[in-house]
Protein backbone atom coordinates (compact mmCIF):
# COMPACT_ATOMS: atom_id res chain seq x y z
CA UNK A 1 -2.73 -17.45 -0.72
CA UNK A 2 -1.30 -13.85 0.01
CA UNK A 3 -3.46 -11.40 1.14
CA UNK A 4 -2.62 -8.56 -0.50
CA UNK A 5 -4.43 -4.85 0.59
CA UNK A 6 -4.66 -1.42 -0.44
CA UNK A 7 -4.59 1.22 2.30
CA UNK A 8 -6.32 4.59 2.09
CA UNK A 9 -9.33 6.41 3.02
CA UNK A 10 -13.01 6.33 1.67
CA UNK A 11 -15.06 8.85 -0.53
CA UNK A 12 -14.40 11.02 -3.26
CA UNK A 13 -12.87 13.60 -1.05
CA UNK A 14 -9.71 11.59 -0.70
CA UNK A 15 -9.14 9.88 -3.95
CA UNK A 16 -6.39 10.64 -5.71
CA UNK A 17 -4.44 11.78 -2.40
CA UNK A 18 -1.40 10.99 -1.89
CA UNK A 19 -2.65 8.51 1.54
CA UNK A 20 -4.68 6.80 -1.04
CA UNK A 21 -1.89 5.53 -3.28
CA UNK A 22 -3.00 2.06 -1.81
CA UNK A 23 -5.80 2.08 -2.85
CA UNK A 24 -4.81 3.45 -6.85
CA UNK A 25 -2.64 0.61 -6.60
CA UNK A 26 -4.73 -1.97 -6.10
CA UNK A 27 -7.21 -0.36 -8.96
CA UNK A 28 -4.60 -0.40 -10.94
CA UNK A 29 -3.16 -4.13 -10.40
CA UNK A 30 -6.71 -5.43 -10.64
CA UNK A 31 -6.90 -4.22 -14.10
CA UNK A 32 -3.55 -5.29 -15.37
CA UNK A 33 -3.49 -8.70 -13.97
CA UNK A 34 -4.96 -11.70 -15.67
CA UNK A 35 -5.54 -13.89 -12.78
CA UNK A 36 -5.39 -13.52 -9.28
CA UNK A 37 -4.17 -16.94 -8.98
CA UNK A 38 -2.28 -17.02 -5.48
CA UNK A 39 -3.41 -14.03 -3.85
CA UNK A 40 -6.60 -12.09 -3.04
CA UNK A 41 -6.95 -8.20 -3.24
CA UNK A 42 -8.48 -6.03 -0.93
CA UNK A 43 -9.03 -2.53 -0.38
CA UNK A 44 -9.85 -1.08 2.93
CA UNK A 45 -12.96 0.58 3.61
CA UNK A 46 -12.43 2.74 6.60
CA UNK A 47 -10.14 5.92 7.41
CA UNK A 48 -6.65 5.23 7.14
CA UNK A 49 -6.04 5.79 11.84
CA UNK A 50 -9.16 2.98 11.59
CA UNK A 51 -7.28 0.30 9.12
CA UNK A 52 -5.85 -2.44 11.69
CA UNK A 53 -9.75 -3.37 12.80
CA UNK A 54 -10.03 -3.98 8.83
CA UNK A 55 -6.91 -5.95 8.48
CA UNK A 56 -7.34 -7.97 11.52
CA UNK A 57 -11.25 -8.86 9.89
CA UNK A 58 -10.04 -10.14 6.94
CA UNK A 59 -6.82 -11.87 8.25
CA UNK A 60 -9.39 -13.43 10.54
CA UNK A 61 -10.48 -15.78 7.92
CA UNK A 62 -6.62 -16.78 6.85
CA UNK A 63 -3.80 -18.02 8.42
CA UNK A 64 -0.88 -15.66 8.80
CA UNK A 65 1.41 -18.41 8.69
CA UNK A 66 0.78 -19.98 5.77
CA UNK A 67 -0.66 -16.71 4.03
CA UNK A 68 1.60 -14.16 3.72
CA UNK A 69 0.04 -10.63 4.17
CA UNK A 70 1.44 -7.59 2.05
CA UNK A 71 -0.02 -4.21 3.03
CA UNK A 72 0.13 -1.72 -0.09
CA UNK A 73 0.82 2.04 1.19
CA UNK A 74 1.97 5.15 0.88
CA UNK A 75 5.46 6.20 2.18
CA UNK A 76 6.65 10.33 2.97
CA UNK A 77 10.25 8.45 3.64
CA UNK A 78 10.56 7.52 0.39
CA UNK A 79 10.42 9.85 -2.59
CA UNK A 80 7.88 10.30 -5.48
CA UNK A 81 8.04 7.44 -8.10
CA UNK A 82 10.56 5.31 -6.08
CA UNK A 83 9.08 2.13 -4.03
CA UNK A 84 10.42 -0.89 -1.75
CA UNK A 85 9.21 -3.98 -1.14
CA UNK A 86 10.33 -5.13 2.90
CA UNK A 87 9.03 -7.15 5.58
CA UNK A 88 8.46 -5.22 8.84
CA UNK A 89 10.22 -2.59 7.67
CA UNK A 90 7.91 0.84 7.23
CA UNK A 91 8.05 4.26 7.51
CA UNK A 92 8.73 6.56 10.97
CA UNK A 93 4.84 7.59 11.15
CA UNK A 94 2.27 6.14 9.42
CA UNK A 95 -1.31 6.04 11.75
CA UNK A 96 -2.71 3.04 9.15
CA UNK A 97 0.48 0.83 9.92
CA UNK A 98 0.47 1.75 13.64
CA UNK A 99 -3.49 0.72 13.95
CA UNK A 100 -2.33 -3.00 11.88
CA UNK A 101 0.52 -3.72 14.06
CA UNK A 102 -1.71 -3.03 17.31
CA UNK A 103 -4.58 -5.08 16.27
CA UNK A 104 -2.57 -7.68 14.98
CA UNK A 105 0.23 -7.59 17.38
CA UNK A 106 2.88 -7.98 15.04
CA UNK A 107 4.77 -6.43 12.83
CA UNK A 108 6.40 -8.61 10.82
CA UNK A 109 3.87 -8.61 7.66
CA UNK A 110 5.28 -7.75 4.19
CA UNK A 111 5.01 -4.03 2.51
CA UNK A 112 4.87 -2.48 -0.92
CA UNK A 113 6.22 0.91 -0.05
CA UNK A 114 5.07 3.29 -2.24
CA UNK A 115 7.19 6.63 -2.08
CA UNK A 116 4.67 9.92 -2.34
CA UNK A 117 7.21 12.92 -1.38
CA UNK A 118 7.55 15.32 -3.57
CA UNK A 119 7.52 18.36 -1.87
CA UNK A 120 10.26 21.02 -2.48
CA UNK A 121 12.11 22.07 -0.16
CA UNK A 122 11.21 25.57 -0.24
CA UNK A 123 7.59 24.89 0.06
CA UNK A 124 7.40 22.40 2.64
CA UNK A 125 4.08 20.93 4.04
CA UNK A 126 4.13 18.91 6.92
CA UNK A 127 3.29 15.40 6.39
CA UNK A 128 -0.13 15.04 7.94
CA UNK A 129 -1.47 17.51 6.08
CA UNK A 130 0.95 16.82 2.84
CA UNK A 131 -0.67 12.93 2.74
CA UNK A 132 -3.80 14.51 2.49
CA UNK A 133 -3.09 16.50 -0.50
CA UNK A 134 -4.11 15.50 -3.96
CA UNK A 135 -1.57 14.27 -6.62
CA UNK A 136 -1.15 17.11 -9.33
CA UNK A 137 -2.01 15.69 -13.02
CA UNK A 138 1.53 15.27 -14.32
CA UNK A 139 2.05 12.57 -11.03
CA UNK A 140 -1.23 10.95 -11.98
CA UNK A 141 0.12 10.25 -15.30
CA UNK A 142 3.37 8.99 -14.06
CA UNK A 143 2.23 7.00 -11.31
CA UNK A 144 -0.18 5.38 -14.33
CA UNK A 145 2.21 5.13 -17.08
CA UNK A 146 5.44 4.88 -15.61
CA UNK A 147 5.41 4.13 -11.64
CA UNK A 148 2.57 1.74 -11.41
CA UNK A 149 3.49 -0.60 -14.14
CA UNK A 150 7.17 -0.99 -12.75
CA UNK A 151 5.77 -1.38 -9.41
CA UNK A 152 3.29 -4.41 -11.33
CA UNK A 153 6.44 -5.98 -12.47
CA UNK A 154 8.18 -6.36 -9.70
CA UNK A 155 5.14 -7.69 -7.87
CA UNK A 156 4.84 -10.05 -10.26
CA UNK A 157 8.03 -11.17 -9.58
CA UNK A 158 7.96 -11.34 -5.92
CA UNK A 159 4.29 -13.00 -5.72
CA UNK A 160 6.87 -16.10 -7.80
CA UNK A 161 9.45 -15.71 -5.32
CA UNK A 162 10.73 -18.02 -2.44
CA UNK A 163 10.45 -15.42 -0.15
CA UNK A 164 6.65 -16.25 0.30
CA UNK A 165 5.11 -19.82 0.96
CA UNK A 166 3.69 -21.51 -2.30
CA UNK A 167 0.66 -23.18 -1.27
């Protein structure tokens, strides 16, 4: 079974930023999958610095070993509408990341990297405060029409792989 959650942070005052990406993922996967036959989906519920007491809840109840944990999450090192999917590999700075590896005392848990920069150059935010912005209409449609379904596939795909333990 691969655990398989969304980061980002609760109430209406953050959704649709760009830290919540994990969370419109996991929305998003729900409704396009048919089963969720091998893995279970979660979503934390707690701000983003808080998300390693979450993880290390739920992972409480599995296995590590024999079920693979994927973290879904936004990523300033990678731009807008690009994604990777690596194990113990994450961005520079990322507070929810930081919190799961200290709790967990590991870091060697899979990640769907989901880029969010798309700041210009000329105009740039810094990334605490960037993450916290919303995404503009044109990259809501994109990450629902174009990015999201892409990023599905591919999941797909790897969720079949032999990289993770078939149970």
């Amino acid at each position: 079974m691969i655990l398989l959650i969304g980061l980002g942070n609760p109430g209406k005052k953050y959704q649709n930023t760009r830290h919540n990406v994990g969370h419109m993922f996991v929305d998003f996967f729900t409704n396009q999958s048919s089963s969720n036959e091998g893995y279970r989906l979660f979503k934390t519920n707690c701000f983003m610095n808080e998300s390693g007491k979450f993880v290390k809840k739920i992972t409480g109840h599995y296995s590590l070993d024999t079920n693979p944990l994927l973290i879904v999450h936004d990523d300033l090192d990678i731009p807008f509408g690009k994604f990777h999917i690596q194990k113990g590999v994450g961005p520079k700075l990322h507070n929810g990341l930081k919190s799961i590896e200290e709790n967990l005392k590991r870091n060697d848990f899979w990640r769907l990297r989901i880029g969010v920069d798309n700041r210009r150059p000329e105009n740039r935010v810094g990334g605490q405060s960037y993450v916290l912005h919303r995404f503009q209409d044109d990259e809501i449609s994109r990450l629902q029409e174009e990015i999201f379904p892409k990023i599905t596939s591919q999941l797909n795909l790897f969720l079949k792989s032999e990289f993770l333990p078939h149970i």
